[in-house]
PDB file of N, CA and C in Angstrom:
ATOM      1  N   UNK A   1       0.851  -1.176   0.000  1.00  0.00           N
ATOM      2  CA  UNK A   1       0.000   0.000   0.000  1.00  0.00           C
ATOM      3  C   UNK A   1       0.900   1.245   0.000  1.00  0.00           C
ATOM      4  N   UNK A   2       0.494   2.212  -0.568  1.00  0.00           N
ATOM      5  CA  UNK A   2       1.632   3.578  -0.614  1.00  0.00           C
ATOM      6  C   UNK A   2       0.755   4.330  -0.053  1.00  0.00           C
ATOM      7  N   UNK A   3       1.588   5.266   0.257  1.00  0.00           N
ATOM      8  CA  UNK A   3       1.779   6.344   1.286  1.00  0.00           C
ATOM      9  C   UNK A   3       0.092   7.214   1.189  1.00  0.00           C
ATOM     10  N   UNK A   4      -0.085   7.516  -0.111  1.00  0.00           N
ATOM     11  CA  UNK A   4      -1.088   7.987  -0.382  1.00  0.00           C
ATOM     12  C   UNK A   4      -2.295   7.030  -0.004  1.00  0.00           C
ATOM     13  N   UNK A   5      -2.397   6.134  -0.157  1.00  0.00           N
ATOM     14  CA  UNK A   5      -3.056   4.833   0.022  1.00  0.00           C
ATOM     15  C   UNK A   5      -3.893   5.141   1.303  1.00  0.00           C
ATOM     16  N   UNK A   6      -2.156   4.884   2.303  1.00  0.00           N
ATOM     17  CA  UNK A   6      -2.639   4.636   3.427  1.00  0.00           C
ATOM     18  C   UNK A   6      -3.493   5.997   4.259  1.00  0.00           C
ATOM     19  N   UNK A   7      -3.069   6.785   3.953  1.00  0.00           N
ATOM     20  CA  UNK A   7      -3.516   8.205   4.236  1.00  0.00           C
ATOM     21  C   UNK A   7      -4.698   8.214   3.782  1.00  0.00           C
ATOM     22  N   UNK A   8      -5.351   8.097   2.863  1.00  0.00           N
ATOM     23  CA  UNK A   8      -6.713   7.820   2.679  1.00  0.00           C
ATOM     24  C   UNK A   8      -7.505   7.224   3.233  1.00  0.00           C
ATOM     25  N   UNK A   9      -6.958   5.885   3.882  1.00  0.00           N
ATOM     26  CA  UNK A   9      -7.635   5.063   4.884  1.00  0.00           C
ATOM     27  C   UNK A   9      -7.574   5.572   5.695  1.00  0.00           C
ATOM     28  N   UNK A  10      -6.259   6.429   6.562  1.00  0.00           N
ATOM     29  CA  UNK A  10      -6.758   7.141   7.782  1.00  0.00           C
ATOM     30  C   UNK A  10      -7.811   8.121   7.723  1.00  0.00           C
ATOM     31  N   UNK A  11      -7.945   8.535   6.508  1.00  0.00           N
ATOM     32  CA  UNK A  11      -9.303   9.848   6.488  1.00  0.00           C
ATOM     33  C   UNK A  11     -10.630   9.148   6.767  1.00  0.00           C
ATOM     34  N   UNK A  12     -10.884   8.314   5.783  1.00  0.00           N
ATOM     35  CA  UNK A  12     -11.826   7.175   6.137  1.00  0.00           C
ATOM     36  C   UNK A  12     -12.240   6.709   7.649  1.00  0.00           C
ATOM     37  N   UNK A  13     -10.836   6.179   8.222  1.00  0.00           N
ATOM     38  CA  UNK A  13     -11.286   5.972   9.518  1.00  0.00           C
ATOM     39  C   UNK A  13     -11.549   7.178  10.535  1.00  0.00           C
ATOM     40  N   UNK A  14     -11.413   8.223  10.373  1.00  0.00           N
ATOM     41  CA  UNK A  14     -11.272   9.774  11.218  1.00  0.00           C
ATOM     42  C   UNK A  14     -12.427   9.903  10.792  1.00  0.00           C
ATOM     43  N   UNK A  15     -12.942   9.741   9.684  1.00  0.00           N
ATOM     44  CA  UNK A  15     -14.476   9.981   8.762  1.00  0.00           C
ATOM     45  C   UNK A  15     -15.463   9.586  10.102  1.00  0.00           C
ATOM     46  N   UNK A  16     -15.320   8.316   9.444  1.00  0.00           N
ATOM     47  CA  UNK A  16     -16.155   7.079  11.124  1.00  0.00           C
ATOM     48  C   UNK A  16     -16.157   7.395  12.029  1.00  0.00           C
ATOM     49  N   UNK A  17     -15.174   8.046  12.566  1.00  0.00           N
ATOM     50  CA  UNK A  17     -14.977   7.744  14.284  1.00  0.00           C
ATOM     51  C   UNK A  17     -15.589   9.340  14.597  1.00  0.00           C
ATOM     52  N   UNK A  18     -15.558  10.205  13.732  1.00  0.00           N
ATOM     53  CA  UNK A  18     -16.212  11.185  13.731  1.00  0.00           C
ATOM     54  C   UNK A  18     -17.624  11.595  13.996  1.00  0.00           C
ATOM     55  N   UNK A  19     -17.902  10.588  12.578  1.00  0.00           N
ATOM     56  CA  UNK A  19     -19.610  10.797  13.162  1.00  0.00           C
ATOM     57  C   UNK A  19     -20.116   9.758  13.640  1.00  0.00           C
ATOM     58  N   UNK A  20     -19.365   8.966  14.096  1.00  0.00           N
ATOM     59  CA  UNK A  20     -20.262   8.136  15.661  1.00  0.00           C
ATOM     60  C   UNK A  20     -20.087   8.643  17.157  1.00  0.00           C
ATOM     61  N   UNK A  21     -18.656   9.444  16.902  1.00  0.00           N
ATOM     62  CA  UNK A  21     -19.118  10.555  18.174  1.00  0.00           C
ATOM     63  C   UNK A  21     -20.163  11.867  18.341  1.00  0.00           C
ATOM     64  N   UNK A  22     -20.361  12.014  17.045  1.00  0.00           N
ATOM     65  CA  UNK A  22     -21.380  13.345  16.708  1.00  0.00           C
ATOM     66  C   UNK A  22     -22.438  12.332  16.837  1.00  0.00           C
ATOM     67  N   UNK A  23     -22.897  11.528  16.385  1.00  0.00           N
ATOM     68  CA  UNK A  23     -24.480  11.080  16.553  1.00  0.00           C
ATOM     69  C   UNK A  23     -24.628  10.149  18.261  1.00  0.00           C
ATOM     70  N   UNK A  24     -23.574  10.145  18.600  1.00  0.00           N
ATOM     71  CA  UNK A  24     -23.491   8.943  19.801  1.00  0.00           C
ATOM     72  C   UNK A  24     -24.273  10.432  20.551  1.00  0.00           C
ATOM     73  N   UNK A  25     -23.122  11.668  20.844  1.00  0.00           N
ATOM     74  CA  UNK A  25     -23.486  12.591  21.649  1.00  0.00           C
ATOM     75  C   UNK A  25     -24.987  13.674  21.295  1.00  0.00           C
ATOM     76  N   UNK A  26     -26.310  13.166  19.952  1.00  0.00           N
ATOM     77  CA  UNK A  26     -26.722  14.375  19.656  1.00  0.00           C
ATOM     78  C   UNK A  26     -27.901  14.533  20.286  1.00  0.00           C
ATOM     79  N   UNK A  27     -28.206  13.682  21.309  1.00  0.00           N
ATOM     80  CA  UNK A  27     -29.239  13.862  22.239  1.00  0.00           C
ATOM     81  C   UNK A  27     -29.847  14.640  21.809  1.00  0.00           C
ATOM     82  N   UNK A  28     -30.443  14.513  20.542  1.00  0.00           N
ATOM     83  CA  UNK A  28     -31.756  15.088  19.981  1.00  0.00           C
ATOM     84  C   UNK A  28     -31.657  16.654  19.628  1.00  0.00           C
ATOM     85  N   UNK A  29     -30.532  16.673  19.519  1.00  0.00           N
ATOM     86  CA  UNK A  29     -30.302  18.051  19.314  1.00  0.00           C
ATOM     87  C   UNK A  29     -30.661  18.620  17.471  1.00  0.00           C
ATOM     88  N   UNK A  30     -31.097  19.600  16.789  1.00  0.00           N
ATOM     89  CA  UNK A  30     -31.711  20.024  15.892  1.00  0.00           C
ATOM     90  C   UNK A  30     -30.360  19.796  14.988  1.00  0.00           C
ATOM     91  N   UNK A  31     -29.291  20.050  15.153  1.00  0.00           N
ATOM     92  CA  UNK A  31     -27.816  19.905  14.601  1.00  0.00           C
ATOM     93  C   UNK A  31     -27.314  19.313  15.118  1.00  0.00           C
ATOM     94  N   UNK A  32     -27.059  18.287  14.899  1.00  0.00           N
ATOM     95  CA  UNK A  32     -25.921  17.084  16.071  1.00  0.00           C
ATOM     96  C   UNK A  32     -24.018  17.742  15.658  1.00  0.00           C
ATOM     97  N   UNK A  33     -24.026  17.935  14.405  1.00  0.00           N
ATOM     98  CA  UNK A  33     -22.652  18.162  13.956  1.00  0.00           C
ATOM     99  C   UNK A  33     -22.346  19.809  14.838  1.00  0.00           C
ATOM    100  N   UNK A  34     -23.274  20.189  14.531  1.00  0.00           N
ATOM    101  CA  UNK A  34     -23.104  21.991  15.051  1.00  0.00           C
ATOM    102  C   UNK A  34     -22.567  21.875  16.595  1.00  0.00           C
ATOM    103  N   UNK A  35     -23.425  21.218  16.990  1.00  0.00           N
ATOM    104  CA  UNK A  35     -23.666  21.135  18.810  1.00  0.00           C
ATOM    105  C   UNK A  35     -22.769  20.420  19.048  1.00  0.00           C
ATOM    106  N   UNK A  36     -21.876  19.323  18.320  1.00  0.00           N
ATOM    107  CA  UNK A  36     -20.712  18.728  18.765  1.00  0.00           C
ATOM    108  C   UNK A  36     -19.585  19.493  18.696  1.00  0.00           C
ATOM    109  N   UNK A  37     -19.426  20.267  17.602  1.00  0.00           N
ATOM    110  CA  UNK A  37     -18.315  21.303  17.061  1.00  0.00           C
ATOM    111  C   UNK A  37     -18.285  22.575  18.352  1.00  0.00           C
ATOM    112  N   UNK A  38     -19.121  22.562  18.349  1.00  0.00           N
ATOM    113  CA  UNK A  38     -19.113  23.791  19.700  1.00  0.00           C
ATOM    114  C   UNK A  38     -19.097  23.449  20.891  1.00  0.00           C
ATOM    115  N   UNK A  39     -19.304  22.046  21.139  1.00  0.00           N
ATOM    116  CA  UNK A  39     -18.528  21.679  22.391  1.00  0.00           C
ATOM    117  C   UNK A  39     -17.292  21.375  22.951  1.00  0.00           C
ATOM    118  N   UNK A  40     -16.874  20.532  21.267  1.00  0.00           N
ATOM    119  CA  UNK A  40     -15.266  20.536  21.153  1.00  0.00           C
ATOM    120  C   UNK A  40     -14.237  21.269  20.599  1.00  0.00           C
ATOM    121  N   UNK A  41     -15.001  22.939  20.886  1.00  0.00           N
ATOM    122  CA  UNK A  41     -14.264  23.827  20.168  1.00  0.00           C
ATOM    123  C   UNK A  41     -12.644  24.003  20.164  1.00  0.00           C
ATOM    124  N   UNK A  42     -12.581  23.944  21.527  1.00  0.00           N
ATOM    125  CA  UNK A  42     -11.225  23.990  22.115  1.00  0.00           C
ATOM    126  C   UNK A  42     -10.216  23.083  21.157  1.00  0.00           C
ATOM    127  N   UNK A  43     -10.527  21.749  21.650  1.00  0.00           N
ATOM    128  CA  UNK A  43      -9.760  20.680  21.348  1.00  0.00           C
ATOM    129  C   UNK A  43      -9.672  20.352  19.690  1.00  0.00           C
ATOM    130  N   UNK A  44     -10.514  21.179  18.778  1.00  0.00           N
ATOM    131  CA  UNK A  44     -10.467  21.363  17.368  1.00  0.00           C
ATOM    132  C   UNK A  44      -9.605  22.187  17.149  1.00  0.00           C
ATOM    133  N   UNK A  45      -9.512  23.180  18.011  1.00  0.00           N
ATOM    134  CA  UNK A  45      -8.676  24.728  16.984  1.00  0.00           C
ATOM    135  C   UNK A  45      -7.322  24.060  16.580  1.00  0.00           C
ATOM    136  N   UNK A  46      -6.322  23.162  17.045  1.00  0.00           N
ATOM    137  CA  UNK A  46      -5.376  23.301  16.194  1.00  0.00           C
ATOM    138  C   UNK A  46      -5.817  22.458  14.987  1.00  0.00           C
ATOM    139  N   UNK A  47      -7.097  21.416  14.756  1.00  0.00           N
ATOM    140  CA  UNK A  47      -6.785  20.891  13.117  1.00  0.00           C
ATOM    141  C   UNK A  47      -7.880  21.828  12.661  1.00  0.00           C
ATOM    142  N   UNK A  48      -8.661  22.554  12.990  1.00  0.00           N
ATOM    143  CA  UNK A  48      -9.354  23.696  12.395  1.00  0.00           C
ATOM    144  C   UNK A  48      -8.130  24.699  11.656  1.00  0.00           C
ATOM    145  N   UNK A  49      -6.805  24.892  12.349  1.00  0.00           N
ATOM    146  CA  UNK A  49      -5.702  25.802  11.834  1.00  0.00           C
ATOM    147  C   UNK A  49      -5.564  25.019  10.636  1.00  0.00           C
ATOM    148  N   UNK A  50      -4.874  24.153  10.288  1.00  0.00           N
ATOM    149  CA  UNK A  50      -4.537  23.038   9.205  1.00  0.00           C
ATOM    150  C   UNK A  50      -5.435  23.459   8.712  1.00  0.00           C
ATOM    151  N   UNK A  51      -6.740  22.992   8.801  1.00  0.00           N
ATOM    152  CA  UNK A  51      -7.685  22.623   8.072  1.00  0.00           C
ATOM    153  C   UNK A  51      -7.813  24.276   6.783  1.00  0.00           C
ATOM    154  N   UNK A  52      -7.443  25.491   7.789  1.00  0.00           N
ATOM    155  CA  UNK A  52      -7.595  26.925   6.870  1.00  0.00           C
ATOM    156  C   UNK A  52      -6.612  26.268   5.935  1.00  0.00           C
ATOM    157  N   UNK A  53      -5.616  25.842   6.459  1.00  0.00           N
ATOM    158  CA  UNK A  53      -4.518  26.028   5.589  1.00  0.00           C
ATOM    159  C   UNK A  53      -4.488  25.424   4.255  1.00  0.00           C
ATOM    160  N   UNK A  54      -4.954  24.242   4.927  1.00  0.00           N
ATOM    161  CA  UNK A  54      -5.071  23.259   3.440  1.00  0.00           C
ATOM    162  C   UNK A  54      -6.532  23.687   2.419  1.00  0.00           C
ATOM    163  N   UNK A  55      -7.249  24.974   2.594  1.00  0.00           N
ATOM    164  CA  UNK A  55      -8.139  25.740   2.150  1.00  0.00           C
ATOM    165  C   UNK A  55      -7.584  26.495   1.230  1.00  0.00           C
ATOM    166  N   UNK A  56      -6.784  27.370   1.722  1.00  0.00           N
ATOM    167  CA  UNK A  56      -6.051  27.972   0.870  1.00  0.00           C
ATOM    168  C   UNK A  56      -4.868  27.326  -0.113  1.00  0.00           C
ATOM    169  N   UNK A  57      -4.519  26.292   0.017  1.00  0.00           N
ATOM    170  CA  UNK A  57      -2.982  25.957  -0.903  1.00  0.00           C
ATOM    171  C   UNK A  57      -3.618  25.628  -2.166  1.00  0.00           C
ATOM    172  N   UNK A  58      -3.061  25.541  -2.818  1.00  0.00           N
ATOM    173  CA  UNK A  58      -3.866  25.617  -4.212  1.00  0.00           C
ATOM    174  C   UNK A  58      -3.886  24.270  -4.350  1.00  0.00           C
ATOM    175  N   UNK A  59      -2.226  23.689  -3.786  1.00  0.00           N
ATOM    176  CA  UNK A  59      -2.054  21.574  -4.150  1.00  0.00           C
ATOM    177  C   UNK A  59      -1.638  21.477  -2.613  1.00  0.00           C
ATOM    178  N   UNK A  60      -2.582  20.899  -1.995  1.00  0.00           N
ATOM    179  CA  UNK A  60      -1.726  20.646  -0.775  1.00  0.00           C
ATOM    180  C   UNK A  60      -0.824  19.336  -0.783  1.00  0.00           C
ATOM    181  N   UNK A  61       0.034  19.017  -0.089  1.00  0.00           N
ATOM    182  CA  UNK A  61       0.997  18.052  -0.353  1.00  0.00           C
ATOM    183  C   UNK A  61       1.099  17.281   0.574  1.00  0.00           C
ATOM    184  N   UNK A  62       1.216  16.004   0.132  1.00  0.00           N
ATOM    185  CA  UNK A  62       1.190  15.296   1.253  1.00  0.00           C
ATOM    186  C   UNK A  62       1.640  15.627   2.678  1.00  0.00           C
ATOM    187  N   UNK A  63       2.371  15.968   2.847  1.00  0.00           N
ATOM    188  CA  UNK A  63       3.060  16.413   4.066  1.00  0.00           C
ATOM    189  C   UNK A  63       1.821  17.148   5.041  1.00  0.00           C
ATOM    190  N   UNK A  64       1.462  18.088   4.949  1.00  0.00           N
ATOM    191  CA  UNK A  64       0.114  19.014   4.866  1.00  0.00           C
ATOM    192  C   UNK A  64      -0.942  17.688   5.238  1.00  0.00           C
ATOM    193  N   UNK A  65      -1.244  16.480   4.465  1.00  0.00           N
ATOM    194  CA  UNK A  65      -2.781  15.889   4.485  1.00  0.00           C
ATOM    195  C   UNK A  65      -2.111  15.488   6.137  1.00  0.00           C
ATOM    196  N   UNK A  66      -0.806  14.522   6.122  1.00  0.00           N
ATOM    197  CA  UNK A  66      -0.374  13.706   7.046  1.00  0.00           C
ATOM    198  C   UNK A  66      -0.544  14.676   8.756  1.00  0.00           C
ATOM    199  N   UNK A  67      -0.301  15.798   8.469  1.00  0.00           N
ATOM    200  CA  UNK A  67      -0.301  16.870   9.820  1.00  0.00           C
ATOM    201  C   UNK A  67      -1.984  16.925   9.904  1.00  0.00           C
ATOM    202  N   UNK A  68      -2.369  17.286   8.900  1.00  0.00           N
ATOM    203  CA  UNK A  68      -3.954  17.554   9.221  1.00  0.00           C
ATOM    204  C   UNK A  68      -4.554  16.260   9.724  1.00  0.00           C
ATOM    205  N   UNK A  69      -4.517  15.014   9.309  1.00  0.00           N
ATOM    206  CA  UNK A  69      -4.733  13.946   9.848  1.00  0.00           C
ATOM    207  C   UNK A  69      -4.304  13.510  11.619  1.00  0.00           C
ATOM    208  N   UNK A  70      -2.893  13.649  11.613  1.00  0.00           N
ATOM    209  CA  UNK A  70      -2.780  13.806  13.089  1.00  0.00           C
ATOM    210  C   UNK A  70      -3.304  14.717  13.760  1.00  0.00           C
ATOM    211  N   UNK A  71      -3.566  15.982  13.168  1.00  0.00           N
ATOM    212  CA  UNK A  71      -3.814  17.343  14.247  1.00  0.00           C
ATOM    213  C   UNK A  71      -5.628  16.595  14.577  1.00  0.00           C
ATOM    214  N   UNK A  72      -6.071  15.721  13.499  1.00  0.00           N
ATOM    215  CA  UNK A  72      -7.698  15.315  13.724  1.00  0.00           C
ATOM    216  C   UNK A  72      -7.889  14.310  14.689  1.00  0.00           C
ATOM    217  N   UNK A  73      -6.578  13.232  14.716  1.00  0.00           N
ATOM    218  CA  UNK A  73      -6.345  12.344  15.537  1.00  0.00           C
ATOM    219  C   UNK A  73      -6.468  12.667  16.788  1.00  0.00           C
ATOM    220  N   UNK A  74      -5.627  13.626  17.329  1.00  0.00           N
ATOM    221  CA  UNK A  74      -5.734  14.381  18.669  1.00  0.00           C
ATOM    222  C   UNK A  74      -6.156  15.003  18.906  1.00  0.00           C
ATOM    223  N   UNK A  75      -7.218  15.536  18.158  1.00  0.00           N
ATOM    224  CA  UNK A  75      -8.751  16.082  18.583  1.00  0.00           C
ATOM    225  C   UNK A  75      -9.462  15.361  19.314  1.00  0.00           C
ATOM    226  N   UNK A  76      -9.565  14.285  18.422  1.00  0.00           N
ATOM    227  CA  UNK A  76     -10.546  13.109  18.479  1.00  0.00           C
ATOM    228  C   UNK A  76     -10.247  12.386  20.297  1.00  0.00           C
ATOM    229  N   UNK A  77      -8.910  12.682  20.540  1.00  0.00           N
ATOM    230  CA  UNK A  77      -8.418  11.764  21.729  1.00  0.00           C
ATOM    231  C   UNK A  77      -8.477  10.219  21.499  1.00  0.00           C
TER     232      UNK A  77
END
């Protein structure tokens, strides 16, 4: 599997683990994604930073996906 490969599968799995914590926590809430994001505001802002970044680059490069992926990892805890 190459590099790119595997990095894709980690998005995939960050995908998942994402929104089974957003729907686990949405206790009926009108926005489950909204109301999760604003609870875990804190612990988002550094892959929210990445995340501008890789907004703006015109090609982001691998290097860039691999940081944004970890910075999501340790959001996530």
């Amino acid at each position: 599997m190459t590099a790119v490969e595997t990095l894709i599968d980690d998005f995939y799995v960050l995908q998942a683990d994402l929104a089974t914590r957003v729907l686990a926590s949405a206790d009926g809430a009108d926005d489950p994604l909204a109301a999760w994001l604003e609870s875990h505001a804190a612990r988002l802002a550094p892959a929210e930073a990445i995340a501008v970044e890789l907004r703006v680059a015109t090609a982001p490069d691998l290097a860039m996906l691999v940081v944004a992926g970890r910075q999501l990892r340790q959001a996530l805890g």
